[in-house]
N, C-alpha and C. Protein backbone atom coordinates (compact mmCIF):
# COMPACT_ATOMS: atom_id res chain seq x y z
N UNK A 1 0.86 -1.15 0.00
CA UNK A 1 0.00 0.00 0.00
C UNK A 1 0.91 1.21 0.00
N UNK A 2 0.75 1.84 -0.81
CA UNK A 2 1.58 3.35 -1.05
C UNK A 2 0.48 4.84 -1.03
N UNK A 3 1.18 5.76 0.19
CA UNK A 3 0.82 6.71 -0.05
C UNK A 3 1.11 8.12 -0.75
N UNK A 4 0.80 8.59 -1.68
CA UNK A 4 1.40 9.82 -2.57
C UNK A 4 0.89 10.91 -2.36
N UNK A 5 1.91 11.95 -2.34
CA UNK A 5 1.08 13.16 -2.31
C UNK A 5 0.62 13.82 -3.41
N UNK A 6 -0.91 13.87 -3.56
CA UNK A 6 -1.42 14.26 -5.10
C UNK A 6 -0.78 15.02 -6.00
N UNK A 7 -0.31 16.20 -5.27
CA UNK A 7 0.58 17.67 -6.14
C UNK A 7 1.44 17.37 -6.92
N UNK A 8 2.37 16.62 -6.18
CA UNK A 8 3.48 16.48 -6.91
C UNK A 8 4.33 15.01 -6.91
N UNK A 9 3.44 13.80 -6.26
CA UNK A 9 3.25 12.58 -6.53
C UNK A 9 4.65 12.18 -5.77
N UNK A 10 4.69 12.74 -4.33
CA UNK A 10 5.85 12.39 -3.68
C UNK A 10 5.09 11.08 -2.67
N UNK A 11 6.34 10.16 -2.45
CA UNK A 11 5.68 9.12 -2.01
C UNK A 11 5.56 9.69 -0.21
N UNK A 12 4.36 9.73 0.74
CA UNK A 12 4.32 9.95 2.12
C UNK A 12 4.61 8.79 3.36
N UNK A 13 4.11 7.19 2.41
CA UNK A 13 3.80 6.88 3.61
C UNK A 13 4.23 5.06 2.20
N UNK A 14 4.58 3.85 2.85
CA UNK A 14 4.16 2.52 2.62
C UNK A 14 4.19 1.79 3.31
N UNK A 15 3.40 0.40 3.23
CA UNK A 15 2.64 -0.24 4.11
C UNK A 15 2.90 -1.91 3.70
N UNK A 16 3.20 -2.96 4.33
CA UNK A 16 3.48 -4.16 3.22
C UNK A 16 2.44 -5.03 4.39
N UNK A 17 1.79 -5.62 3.66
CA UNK A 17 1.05 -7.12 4.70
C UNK A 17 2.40 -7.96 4.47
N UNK A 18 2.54 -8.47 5.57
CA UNK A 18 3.48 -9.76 5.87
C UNK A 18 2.70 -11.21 5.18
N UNK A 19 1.67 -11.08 5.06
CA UNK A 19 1.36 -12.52 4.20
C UNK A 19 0.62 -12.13 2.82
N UNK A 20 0.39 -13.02 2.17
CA UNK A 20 -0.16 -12.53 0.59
C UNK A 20 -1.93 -12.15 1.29
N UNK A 21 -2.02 -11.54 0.66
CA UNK A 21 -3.83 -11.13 0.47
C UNK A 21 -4.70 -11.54 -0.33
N UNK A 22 -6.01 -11.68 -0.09
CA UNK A 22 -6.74 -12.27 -0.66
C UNK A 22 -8.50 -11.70 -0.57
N UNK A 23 -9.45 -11.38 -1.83
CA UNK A 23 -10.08 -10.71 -1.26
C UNK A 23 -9.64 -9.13 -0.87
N UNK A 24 -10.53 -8.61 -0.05
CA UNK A 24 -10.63 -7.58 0.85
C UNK A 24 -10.08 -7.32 1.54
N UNK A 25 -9.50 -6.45 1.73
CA UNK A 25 -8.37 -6.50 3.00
C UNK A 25 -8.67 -4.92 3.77
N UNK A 26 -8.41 -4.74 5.16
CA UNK A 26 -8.96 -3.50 5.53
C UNK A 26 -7.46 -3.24 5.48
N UNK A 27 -7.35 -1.64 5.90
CA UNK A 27 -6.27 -1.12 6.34
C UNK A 27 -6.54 0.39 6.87
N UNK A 28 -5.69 1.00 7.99
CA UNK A 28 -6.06 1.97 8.69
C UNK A 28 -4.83 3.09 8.86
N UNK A 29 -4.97 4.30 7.89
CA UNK A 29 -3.73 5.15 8.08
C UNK A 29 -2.95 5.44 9.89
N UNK A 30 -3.95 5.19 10.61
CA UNK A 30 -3.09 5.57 12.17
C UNK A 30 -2.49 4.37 12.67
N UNK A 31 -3.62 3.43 12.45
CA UNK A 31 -2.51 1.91 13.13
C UNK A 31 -3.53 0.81 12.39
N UNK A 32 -2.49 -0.46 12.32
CA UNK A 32 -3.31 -1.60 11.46
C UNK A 32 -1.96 -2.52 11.93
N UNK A 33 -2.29 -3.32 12.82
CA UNK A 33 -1.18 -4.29 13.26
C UNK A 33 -0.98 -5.41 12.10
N UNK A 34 -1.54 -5.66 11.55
CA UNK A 34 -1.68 -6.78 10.53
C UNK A 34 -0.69 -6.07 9.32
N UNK A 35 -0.39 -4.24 9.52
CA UNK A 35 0.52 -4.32 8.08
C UNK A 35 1.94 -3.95 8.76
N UNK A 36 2.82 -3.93 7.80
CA UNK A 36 4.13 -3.26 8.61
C UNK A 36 4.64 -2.32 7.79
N UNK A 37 4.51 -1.14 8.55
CA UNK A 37 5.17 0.48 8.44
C UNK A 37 6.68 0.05 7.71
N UNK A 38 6.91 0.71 6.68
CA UNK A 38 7.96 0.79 6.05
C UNK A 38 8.91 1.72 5.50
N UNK A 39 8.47 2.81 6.80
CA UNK A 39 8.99 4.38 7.19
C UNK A 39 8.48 4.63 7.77
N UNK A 40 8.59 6.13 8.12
CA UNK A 40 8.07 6.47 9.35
C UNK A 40 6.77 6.87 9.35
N UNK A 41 6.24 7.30 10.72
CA UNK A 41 5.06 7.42 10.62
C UNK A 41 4.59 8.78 9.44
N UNK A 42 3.32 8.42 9.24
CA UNK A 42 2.55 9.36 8.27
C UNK A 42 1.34 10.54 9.15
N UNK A 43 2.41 11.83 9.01
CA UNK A 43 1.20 12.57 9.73
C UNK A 43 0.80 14.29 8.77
N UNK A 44 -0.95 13.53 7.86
CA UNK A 44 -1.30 14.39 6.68
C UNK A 44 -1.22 16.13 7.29
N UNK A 45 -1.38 16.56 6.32
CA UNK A 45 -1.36 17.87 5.83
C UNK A 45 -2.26 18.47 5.63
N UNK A 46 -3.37 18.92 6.48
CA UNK A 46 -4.63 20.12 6.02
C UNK A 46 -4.29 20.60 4.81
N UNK A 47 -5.65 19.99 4.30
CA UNK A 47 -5.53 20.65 2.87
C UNK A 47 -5.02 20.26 1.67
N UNK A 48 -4.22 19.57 2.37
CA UNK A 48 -2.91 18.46 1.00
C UNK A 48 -4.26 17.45 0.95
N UNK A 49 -3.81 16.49 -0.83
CA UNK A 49 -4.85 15.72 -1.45
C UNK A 49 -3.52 14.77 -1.59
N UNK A 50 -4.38 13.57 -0.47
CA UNK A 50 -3.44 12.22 -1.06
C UNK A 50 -3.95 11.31 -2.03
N UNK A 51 -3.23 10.23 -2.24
CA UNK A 51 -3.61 9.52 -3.48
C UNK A 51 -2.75 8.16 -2.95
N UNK A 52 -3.86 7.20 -2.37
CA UNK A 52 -3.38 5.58 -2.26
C UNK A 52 -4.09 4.16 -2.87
N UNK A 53 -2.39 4.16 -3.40
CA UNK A 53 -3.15 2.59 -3.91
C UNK A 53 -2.82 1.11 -3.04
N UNK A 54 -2.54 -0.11 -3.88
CA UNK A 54 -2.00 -1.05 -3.09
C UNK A 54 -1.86 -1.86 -4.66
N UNK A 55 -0.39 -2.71 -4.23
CA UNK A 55 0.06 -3.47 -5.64
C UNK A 55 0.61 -4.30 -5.34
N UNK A 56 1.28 -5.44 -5.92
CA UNK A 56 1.81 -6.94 -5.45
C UNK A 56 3.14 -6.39 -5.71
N UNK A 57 4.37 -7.21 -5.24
CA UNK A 57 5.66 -7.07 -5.33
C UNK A 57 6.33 -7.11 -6.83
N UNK A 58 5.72 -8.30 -7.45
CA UNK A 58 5.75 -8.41 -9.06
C UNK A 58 4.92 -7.89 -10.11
N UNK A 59 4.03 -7.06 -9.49
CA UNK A 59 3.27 -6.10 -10.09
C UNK A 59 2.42 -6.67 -11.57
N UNK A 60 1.85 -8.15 -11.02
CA UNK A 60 0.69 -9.24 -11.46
C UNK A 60 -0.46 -7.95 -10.98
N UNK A 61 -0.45 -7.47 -10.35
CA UNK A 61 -1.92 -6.68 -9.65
C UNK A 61 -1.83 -5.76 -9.04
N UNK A 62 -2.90 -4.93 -8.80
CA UNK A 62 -2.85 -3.98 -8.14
C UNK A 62 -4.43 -3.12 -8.20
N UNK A 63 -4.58 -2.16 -7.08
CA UNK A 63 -5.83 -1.95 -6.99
C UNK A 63 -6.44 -0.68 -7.63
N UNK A 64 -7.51 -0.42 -7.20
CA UNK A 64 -7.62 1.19 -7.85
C UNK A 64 -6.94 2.00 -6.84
N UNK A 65 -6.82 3.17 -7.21
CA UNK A 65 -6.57 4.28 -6.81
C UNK A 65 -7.24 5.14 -5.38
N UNK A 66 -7.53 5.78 -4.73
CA UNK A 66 -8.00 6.78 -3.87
C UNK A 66 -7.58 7.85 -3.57
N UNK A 67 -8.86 9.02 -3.59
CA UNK A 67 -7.87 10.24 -3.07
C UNK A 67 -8.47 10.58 -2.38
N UNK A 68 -8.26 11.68 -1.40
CA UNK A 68 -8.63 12.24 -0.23
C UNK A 68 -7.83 13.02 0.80
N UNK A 69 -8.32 14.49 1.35
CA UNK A 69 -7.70 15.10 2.19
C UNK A 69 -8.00 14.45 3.76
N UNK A 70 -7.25 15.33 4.59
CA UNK A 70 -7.82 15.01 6.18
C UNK A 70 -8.99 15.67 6.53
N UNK A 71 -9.89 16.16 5.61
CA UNK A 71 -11.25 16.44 6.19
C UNK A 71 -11.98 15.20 5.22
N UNK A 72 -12.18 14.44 4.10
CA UNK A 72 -12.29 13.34 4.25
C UNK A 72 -12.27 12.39 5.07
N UNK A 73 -11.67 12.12 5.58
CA UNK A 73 -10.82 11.14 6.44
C UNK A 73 -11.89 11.46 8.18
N UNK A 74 -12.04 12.49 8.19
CA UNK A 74 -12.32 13.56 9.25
C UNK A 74 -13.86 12.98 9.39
N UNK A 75 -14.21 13.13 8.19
CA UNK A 75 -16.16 12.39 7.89
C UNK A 75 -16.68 11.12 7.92
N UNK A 76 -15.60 10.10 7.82
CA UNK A 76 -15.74 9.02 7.88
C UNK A 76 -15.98 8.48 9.25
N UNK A 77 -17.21 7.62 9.59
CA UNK A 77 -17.84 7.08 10.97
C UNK A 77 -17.06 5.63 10.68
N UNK A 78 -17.24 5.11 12.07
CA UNK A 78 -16.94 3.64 12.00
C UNK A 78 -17.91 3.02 11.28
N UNK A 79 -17.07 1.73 10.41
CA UNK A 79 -17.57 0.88 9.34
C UNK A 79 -17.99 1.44 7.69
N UNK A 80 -17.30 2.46 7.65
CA UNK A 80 -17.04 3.06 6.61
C UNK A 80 -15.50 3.10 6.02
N UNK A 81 -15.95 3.24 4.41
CA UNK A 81 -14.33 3.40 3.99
C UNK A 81 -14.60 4.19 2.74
N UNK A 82 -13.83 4.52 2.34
CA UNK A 82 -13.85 5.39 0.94
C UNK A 82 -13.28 5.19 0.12
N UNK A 83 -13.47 4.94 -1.24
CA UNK A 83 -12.65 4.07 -2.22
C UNK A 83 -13.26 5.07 -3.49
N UNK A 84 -12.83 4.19 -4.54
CA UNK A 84 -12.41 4.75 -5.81
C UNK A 84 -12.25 6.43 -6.10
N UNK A 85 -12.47 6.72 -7.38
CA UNK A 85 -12.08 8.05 -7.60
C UNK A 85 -12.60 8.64 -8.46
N UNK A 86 -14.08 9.41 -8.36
CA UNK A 86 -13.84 10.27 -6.84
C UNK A 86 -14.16 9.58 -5.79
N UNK A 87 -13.83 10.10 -4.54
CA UNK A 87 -13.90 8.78 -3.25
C UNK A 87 -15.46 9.15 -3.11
N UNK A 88 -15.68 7.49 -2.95
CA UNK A 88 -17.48 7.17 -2.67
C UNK A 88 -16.91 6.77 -1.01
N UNK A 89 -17.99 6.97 -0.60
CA UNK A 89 -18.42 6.49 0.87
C UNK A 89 -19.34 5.66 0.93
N UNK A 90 -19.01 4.20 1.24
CA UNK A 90 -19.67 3.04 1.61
C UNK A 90 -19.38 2.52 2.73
N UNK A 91 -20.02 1.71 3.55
CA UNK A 91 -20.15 0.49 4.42
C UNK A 91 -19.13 -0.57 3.83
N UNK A 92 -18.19 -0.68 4.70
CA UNK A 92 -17.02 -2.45 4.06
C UNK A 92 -17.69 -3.20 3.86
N UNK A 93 -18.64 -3.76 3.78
CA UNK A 93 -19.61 -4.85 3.34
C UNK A 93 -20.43 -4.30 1.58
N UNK A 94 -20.64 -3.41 1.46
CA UNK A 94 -20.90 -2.70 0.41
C UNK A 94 -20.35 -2.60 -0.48
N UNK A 95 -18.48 -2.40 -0.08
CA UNK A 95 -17.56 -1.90 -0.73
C UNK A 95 -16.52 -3.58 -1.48
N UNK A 96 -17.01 -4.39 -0.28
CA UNK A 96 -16.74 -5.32 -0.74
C UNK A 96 -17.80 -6.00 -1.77
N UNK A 97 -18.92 -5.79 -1.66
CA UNK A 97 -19.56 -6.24 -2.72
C UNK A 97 -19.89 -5.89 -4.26
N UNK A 98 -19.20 -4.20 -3.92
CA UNK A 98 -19.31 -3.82 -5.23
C UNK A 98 -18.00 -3.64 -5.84
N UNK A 99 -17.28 -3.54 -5.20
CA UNK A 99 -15.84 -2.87 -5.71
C UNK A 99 -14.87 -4.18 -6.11
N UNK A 100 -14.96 -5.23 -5.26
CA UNK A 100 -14.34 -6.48 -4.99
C UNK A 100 -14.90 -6.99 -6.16
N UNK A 101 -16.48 -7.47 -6.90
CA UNK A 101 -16.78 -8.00 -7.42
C UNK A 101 -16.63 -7.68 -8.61
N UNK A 102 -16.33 -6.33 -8.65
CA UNK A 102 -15.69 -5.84 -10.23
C UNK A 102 -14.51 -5.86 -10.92
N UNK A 103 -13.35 -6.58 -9.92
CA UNK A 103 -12.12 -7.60 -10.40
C UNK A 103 -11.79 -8.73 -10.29
């Protein structure tokens, strides 16, 4: 999982799962024990527009895109996530059924 900064497509933040993935996978910019930080921590920018994806090591795959500031991020309730582009706001059960089923 890679985070970029929209402007000028500097990388902020990456993220690796220790086992392969499958399906859906959650993940959480403040903490997600299941991935491992692969720099330092990531702390956004009022106002700055990020842009994250997620891709395999051999680059067989990879996902869509997302963008979003920290007032995005800011609107989101528990059991919500925001995906594609422009970012929709769905329920993970939603997002897995529509987004998942379209690759």
């Amino acid at each position: 999982m890679t985070l970029y900064t929209q402007e000028n497509e500097v990388e902020a933040g990456s993220w690796i799962s220790p086992e392969p993935l499958q399906g859906a996978a959650q993940w959480r910019l403040d903490s997600s024990p299941e991935w491992v930080d692969s720099g330092e921590a990531v702390t956004l920018i009022e106002g700055k527009t990020y842009s994250m994806y997620g891709w395999t090591d051999d680059n067989s795959a990879s996902t869509d895109h997302v963008t979003f500031t920290q007032a995005d991020l800011d609107q989101l309730r528990p059991g919500q996530v925001r995906w594609g582009d422009p970012g929709r706001v769905t329920t993970l059960q939603e997002f897995a059924s529509q987004a998942c089923a379209a690759h």
